[in-house]
PDB file of N, CA and C in Angstrom:
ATOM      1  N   UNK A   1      58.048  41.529 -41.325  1.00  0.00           N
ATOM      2  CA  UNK A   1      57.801  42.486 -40.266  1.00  0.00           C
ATOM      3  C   UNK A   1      57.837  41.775 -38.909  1.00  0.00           C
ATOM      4  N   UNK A   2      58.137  42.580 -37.985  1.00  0.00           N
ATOM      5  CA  UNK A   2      58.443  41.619 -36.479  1.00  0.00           C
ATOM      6  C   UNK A   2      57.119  42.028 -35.763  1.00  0.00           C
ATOM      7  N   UNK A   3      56.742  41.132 -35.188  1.00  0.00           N
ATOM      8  CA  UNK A   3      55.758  40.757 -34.329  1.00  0.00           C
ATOM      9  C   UNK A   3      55.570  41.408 -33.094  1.00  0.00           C
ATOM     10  N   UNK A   4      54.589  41.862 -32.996  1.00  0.00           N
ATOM     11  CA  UNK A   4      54.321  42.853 -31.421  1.00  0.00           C
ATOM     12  C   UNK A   4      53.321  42.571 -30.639  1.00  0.00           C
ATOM     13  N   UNK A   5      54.090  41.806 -29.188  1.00  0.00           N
ATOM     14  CA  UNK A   5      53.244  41.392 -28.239  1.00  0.00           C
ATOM     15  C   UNK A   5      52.751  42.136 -27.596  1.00  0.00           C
ATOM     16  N   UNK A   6      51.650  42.582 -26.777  1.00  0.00           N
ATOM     17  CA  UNK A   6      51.210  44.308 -26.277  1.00  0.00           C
ATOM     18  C   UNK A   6      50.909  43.795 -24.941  1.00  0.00           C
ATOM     19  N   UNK A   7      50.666  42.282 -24.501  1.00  0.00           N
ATOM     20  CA  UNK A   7      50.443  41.948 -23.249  1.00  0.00           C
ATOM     21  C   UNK A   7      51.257  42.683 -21.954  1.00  0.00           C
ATOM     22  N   UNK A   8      52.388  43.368 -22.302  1.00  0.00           N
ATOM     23  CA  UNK A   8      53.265  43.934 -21.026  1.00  0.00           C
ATOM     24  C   UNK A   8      52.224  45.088 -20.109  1.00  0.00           C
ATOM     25  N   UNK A   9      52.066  45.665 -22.001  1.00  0.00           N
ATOM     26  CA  UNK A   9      52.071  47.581 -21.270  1.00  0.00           C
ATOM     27  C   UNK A   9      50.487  46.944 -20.491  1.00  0.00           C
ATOM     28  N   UNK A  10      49.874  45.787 -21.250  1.00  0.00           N
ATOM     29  CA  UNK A  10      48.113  45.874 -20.760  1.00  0.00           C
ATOM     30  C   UNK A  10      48.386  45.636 -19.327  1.00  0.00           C
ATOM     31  N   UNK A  11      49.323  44.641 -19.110  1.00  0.00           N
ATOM     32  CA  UNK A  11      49.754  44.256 -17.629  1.00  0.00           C
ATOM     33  C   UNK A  11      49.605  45.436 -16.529  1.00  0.00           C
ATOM     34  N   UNK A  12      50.393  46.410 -17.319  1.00  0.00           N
ATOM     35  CA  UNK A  12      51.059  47.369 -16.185  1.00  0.00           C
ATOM     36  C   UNK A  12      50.129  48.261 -16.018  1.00  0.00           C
ATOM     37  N   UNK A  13      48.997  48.443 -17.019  1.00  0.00           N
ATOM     38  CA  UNK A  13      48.031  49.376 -16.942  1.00  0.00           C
ATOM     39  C   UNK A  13      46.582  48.815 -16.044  1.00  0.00           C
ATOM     40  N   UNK A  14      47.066  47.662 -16.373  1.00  0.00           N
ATOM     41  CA  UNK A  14      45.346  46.714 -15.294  1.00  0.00           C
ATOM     42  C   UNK A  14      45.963  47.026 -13.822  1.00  0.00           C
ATOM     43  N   UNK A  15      47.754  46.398 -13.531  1.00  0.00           N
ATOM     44  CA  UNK A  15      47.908  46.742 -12.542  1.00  0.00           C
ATOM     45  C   UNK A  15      48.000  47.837 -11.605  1.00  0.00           C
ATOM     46  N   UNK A  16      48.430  49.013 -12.423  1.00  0.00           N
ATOM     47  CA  UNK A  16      47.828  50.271 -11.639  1.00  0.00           C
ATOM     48  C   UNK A  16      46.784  50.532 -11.532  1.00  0.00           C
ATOM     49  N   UNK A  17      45.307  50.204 -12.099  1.00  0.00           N
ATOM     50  CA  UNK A  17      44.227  50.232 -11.835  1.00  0.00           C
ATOM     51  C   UNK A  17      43.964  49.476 -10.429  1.00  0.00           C
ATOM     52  N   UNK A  18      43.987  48.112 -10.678  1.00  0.00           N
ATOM     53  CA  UNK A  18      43.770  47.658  -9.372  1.00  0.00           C
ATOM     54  C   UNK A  18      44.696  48.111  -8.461  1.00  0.00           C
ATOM     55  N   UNK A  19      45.896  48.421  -8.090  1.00  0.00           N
ATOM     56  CA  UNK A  19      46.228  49.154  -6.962  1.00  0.00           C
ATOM     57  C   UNK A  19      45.608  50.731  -6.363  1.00  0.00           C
ATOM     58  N   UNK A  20      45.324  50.782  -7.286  1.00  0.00           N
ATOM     59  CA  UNK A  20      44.441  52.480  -7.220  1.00  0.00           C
ATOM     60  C   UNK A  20      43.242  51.962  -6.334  1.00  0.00           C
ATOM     61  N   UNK A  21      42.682  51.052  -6.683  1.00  0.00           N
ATOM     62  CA  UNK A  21      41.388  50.641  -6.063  1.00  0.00           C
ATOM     63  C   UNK A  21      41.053  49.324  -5.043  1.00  0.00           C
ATOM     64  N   UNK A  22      42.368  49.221  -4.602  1.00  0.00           N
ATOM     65  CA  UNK A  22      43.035  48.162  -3.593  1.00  0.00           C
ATOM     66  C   UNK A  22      41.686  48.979  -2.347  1.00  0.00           C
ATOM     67  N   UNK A  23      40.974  48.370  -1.663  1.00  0.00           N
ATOM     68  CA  UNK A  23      40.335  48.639  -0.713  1.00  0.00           C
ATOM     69  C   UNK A  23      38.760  48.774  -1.102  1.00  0.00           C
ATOM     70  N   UNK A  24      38.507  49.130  -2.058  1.00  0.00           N
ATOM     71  CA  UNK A  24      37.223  48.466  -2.617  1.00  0.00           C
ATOM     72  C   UNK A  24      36.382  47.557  -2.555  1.00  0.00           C
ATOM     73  N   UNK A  25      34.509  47.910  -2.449  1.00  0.00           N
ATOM     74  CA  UNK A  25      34.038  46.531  -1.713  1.00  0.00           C
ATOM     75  C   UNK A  25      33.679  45.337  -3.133  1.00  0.00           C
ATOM     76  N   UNK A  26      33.362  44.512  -2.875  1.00  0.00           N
ATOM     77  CA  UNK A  26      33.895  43.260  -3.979  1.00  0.00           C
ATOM     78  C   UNK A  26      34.490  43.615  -5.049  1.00  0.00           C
ATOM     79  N   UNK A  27      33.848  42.758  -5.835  1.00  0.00           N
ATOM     80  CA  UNK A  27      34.712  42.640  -7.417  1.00  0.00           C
ATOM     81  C   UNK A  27      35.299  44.056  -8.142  1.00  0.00           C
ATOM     82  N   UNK A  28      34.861  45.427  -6.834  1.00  0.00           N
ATOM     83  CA  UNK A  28      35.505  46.529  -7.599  1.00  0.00           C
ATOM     84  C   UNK A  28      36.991  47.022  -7.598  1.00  0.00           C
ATOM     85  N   UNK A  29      37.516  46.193  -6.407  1.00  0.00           N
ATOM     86  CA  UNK A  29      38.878  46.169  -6.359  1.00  0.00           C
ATOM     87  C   UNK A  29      39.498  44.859  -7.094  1.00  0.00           C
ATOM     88  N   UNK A  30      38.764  43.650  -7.466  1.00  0.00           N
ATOM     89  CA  UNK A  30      39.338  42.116  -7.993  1.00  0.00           C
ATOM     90  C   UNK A  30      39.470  42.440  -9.648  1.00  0.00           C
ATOM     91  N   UNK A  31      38.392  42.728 -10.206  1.00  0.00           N
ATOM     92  CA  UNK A  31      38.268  42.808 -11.583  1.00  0.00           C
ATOM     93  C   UNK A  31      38.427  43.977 -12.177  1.00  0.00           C
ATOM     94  N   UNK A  32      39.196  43.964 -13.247  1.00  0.00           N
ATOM     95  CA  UNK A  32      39.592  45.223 -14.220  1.00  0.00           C
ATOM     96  C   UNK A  32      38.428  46.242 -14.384  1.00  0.00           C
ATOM     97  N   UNK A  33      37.471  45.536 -15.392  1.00  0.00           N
ATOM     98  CA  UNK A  33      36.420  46.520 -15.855  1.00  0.00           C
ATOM     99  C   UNK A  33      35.607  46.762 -14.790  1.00  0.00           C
ATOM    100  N   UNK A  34      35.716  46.262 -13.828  1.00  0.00           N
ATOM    101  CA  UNK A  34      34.471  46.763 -12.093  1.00  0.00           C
ATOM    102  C   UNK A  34      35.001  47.828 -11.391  1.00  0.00           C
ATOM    103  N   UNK A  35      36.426  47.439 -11.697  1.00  0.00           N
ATOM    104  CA  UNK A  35      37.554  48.540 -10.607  1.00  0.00           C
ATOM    105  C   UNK A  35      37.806  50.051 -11.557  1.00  0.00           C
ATOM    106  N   UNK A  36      37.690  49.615 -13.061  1.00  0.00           N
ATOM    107  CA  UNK A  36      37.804  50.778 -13.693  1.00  0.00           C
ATOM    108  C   UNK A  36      37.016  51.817 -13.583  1.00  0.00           C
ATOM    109  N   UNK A  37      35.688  51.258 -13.461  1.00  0.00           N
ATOM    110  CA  UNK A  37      34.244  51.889 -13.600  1.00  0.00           C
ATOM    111  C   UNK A  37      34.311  52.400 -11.633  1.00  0.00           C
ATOM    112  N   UNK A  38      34.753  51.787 -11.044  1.00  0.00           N
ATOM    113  CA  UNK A  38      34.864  52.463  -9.643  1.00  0.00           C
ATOM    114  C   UNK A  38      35.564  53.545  -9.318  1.00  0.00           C
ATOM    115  N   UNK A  39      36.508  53.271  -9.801  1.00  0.00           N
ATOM    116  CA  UNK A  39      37.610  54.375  -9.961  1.00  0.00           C
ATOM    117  C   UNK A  39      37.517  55.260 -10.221  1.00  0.00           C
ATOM    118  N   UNK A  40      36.591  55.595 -11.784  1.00  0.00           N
ATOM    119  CA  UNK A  40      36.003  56.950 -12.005  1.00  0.00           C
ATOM    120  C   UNK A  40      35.136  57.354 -11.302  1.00  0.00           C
ATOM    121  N   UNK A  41      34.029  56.723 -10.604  1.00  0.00           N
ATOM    122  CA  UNK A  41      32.563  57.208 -10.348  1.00  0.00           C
ATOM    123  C   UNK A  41      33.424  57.882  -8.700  1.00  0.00           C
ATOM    124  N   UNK A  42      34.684  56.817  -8.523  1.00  0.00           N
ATOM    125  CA  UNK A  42      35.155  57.194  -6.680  1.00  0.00           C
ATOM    126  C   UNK A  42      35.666  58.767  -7.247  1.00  0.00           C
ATOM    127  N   UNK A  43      36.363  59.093  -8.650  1.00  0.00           N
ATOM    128  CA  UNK A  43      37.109  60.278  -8.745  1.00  0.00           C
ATOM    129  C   UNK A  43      35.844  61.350  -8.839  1.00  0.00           C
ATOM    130  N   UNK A  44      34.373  60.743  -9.592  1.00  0.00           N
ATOM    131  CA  UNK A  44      33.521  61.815  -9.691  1.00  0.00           C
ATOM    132  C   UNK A  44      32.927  62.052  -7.851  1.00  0.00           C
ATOM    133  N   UNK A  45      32.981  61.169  -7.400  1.00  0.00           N
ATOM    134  CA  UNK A  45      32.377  61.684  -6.246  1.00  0.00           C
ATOM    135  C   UNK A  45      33.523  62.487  -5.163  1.00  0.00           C
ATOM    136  N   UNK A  46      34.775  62.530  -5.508  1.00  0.00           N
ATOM    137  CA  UNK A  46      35.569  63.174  -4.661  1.00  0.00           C
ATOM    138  C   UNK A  46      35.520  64.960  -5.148  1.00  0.00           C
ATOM    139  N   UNK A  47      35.684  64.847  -6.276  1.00  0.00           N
ATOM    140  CA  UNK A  47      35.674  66.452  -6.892  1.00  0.00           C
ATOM    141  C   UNK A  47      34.214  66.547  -6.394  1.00  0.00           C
ATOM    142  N   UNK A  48      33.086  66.317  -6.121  1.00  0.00           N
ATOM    143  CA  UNK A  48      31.426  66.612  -5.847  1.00  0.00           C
ATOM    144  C   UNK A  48      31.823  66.728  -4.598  1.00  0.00           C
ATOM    145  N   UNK A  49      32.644  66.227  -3.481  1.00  0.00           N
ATOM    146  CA  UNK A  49      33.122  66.280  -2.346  1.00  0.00           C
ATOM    147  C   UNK A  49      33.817  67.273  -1.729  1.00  0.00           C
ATOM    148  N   UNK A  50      34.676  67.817  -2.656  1.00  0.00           N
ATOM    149  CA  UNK A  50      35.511  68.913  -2.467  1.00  0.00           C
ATOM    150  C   UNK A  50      35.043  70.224  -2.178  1.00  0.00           C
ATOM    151  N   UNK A  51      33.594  70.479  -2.962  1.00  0.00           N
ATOM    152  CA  UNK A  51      32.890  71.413  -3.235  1.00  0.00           C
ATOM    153  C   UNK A  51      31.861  71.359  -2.381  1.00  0.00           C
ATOM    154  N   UNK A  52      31.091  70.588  -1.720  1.00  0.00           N
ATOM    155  CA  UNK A  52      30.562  70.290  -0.968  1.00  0.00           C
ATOM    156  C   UNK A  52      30.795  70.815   0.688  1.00  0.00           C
ATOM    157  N   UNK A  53      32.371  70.001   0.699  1.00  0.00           N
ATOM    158  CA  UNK A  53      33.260  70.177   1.743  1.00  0.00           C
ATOM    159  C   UNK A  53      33.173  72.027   2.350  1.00  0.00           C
ATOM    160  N   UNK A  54      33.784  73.159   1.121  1.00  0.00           N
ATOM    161  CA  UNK A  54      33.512  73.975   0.969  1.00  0.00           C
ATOM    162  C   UNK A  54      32.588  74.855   1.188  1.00  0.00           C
ATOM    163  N   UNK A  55      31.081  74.277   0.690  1.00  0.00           N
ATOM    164  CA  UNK A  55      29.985  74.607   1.164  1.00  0.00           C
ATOM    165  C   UNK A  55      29.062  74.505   3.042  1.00  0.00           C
ATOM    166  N   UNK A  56      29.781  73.380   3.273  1.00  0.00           N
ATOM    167  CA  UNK A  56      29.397  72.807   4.387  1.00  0.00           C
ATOM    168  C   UNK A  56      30.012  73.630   5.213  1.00  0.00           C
ATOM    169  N   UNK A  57      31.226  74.082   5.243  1.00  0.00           N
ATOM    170  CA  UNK A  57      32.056  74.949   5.853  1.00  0.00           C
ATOM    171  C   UNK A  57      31.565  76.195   6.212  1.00  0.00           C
ATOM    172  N   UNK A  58      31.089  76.897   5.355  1.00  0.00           N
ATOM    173  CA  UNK A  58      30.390  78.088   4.886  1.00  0.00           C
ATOM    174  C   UNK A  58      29.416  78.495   6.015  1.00  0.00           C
ATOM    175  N   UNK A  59      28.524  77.243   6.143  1.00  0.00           N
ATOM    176  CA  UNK A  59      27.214  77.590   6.419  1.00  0.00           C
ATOM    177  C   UNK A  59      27.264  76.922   8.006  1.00  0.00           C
ATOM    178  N   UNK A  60      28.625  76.129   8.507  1.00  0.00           N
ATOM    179  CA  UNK A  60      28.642  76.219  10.060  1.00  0.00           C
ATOM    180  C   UNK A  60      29.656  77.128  10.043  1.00  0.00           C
ATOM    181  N   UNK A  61      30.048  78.070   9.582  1.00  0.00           N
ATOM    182  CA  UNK A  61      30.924  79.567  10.158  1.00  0.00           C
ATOM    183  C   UNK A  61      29.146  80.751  10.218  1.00  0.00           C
ATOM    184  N   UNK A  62      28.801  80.246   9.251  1.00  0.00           N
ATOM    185  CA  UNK A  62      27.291  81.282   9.598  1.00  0.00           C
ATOM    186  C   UNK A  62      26.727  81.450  10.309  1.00  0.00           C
ATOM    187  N   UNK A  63      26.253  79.801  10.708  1.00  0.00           N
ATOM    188  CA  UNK A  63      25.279  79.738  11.759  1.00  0.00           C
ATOM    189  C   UNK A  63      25.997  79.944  13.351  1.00  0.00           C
ATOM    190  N   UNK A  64      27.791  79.345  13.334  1.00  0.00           N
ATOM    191  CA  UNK A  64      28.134  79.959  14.780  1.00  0.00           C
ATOM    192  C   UNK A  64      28.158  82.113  14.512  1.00  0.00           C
ATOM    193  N   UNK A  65      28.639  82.385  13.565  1.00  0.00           N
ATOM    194  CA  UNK A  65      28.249  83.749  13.938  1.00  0.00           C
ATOM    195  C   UNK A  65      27.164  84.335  14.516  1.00  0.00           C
ATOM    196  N   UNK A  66      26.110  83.800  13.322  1.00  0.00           N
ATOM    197  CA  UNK A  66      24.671  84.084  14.398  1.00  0.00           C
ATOM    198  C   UNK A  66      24.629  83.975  15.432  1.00  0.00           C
ATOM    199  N   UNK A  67      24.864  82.642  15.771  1.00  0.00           N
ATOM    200  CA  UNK A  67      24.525  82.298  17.461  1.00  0.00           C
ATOM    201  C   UNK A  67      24.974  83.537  18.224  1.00  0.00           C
ATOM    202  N   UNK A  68      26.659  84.204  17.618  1.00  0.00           N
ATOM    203  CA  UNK A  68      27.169  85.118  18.534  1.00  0.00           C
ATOM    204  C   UNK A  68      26.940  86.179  18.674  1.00  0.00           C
ATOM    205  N   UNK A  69      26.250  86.805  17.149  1.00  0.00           N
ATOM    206  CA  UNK A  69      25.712  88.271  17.146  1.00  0.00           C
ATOM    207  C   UNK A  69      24.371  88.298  17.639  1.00  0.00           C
ATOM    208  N   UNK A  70      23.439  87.075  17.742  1.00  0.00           N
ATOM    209  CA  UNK A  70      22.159  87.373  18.759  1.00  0.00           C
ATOM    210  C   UNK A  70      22.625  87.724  19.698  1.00  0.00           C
ATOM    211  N   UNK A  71      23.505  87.150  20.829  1.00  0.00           N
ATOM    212  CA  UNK A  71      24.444  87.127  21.655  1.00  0.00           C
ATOM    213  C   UNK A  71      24.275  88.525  21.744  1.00  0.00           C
ATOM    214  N   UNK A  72      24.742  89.047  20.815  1.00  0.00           N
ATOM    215  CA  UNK A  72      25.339  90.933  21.099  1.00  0.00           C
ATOM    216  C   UNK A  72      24.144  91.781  20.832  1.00  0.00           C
ATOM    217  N   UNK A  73      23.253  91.424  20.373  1.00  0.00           N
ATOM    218  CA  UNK A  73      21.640  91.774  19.803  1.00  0.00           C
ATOM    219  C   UNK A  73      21.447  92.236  18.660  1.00  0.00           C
ATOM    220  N   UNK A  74      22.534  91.443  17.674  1.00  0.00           N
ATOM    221  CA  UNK A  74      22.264  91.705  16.223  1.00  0.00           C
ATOM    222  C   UNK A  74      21.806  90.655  15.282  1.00  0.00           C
ATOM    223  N   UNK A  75      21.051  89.992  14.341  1.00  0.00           N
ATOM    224  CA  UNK A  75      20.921  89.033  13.725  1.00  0.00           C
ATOM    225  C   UNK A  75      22.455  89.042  12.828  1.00  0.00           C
ATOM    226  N   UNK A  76      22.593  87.883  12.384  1.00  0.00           N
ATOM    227  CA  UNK A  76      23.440  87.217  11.143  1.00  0.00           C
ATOM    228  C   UNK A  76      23.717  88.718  10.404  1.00  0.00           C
ATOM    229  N   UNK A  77      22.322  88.573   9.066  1.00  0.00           N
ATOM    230  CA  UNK A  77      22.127  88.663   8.079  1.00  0.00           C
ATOM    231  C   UNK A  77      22.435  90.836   8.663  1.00  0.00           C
ATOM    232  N   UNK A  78      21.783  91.487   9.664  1.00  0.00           N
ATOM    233  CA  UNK A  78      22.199  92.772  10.388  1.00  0.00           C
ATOM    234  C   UNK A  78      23.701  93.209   9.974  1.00  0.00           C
ATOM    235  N   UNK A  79      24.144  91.950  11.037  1.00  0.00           N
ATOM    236  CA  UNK A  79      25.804  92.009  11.319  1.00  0.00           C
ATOM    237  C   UNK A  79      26.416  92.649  10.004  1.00  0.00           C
ATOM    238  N   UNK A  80      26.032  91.307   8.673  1.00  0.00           N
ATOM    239  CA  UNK A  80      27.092  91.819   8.143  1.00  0.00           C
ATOM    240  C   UNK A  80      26.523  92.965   7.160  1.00  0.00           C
ATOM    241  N   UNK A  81      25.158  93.514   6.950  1.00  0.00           N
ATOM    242  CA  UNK A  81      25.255  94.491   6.464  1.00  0.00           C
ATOM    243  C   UNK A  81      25.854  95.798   6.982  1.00  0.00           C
ATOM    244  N   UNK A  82      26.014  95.795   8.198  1.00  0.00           N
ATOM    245  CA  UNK A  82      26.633  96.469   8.881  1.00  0.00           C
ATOM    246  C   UNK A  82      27.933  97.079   8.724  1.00  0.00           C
ATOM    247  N   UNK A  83      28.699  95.563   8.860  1.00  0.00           N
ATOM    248  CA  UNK A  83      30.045  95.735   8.818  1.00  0.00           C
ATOM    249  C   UNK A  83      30.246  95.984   6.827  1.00  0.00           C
ATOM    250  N   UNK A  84      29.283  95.763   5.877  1.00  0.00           N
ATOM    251  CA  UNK A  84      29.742  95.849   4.488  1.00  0.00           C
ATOM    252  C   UNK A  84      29.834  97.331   4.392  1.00  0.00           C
ATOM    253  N   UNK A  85      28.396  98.084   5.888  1.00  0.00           N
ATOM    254  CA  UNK A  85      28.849  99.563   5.381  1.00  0.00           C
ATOM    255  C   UNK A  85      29.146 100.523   6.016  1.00  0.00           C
ATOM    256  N   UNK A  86      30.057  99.863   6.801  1.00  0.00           N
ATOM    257  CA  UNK A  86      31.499 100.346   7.648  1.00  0.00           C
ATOM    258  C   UNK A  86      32.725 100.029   6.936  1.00  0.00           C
ATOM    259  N   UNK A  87      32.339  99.060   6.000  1.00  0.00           N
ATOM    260  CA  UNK A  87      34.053  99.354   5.466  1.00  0.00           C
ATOM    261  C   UNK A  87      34.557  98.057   6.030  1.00  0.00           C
ATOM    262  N   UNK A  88      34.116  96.970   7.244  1.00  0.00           N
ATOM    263  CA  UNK A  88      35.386  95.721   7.844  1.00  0.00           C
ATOM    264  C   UNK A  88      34.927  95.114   6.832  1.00  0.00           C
ATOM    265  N   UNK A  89      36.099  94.402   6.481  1.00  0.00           N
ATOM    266  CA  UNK A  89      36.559  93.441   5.529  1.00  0.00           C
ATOM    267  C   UNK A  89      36.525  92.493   6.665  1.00  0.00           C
ATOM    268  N   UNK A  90      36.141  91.205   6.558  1.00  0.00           N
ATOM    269  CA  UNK A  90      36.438  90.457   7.651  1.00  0.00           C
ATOM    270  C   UNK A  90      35.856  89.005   7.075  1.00  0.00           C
ATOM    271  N   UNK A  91      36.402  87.979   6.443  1.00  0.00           N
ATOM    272  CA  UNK A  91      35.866  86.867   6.308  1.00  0.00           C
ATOM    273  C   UNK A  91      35.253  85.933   7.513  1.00  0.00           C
ATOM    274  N   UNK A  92      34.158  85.005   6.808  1.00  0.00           N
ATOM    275  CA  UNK A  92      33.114  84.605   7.873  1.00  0.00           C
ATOM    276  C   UNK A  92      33.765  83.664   8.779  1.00  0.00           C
ATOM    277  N   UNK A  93      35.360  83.057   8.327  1.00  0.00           N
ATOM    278  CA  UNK A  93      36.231  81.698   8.815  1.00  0.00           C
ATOM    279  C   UNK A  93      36.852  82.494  10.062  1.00  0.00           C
ATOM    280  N   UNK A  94      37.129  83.902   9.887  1.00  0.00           N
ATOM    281  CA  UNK A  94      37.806  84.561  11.025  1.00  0.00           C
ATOM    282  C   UNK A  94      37.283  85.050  12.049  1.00  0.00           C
ATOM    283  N   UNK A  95      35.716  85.289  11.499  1.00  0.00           N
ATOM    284  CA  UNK A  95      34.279  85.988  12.695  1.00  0.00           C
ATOM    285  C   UNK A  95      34.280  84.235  13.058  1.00  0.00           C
ATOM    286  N   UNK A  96      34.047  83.551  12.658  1.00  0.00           N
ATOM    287  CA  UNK A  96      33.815  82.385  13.541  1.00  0.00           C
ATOM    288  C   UNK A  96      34.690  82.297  14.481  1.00  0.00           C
ATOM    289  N   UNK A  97      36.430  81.842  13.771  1.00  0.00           N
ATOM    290  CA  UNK A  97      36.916  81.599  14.967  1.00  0.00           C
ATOM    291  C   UNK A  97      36.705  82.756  15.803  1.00  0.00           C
ATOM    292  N   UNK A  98      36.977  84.027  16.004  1.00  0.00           N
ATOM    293  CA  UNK A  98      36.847  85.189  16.619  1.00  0.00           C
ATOM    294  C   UNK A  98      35.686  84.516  17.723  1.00  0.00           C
ATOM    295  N   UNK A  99      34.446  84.419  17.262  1.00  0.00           N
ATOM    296  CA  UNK A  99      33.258  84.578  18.275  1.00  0.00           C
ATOM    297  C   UNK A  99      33.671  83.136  19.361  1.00  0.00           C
ATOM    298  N   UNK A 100      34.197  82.236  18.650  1.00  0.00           N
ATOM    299  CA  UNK A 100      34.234  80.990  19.590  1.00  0.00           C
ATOM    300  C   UNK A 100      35.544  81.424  20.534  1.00  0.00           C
ATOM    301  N   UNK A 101      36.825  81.908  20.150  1.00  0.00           N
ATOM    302  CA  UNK A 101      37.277  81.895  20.886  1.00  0.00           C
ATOM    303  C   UNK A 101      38.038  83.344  21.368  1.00  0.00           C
ATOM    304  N   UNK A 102      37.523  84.091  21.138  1.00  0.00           N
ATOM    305  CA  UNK A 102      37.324  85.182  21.750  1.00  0.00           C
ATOM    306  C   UNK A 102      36.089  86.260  21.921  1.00  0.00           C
ATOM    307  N   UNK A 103      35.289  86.014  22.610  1.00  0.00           N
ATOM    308  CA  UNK A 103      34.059  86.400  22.418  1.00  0.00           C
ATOM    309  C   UNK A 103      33.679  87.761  22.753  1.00  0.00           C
ATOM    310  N   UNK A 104      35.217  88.538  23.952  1.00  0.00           N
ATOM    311  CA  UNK A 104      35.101  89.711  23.854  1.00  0.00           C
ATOM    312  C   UNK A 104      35.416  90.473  22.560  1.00  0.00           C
ATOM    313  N   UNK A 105      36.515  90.009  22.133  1.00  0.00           N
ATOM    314  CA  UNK A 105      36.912  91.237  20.713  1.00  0.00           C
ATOM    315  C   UNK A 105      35.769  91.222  19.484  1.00  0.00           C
ATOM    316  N   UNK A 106      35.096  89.585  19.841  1.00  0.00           N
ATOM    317  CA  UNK A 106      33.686  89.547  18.808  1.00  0.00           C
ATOM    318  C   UNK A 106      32.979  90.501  19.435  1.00  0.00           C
ATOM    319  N   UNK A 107      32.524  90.620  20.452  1.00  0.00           N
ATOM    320  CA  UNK A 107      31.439  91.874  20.730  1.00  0.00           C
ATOM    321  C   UNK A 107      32.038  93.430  20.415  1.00  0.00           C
ATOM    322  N   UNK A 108      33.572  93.354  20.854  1.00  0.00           N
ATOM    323  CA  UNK A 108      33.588  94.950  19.863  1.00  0.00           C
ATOM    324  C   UNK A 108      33.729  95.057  18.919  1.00  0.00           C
ATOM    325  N   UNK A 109      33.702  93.866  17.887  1.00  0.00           N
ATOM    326  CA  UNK A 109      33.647  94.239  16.172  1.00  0.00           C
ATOM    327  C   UNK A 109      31.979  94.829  16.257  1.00  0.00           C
ATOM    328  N   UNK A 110      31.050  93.795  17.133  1.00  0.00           N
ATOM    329  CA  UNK A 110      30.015  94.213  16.795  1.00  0.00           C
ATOM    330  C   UNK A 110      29.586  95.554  17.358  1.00  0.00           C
ATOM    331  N   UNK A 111      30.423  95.586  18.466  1.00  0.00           N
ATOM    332  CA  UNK A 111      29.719  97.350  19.093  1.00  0.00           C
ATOM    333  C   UNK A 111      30.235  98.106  17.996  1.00  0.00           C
ATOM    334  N   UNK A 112      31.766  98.351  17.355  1.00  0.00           N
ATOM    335  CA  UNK A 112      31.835  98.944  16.484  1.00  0.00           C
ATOM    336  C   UNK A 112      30.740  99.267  15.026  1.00  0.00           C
ATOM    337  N   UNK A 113      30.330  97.905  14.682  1.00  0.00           N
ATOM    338  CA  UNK A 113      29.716  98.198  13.484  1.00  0.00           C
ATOM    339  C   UNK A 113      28.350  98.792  13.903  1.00  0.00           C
ATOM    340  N   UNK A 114      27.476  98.648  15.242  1.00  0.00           N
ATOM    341  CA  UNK A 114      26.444  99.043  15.163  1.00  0.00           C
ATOM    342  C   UNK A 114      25.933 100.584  14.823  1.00  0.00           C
TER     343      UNK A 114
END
């Protein structure tokens, strides 16, 4: 039976590891099993990041709405029951930009819904 050296594929597989993790602080970019174990915990903290990212988003489109519907003399939490029962469809990414940079057409969504 012929003989099978496996050192190539291990080569090519350590080396895409460490290039993946080229920038890493010590031995997690130098050494295989440090960089491996980095690699995952860097992939678990990016997906925890993503979602996060998402969330964080959320809640500064909220708080500039507020700022803008006190502004008009409605709270936040008013506004959008308001507008849920009037019927505007209006996501919170578009009332934000809306209030920052147009602050008249934000006050007639809100004169409308009142």
């Amino acid at each position: 039976m012929v003989r099978v050296k496996r050192g190539l594929m291990t080569k090519k597989r350590h080396k895409k590891m460490l290039k993946a993790t080229k920038g890493y602080r010590m031995l997690n970019s130098k050494v295989f099993s440090r960089a491996k174990n980095a690699w995952m915990k860097a992939g678990t903290n990016a997906y925890i990041g993503r979602k996060l990212k998402k969330r964080n988003f959320r809640r500064l489109w909220t708080v500039r709405i507020n700022i803008a519907a006190r502004d008009n003399g409605l709270s936040y939490s008013k506004l959008v029951n308001a507008m849920y029962t009037k019927n505007v469809s209006m996501n919170r990414k578009v009332l934000s930009n809306m209030a920052i940079s147009n602050p008249a057409v934000f006050s007639n969504v809100v004169n409308f819904v009142k």
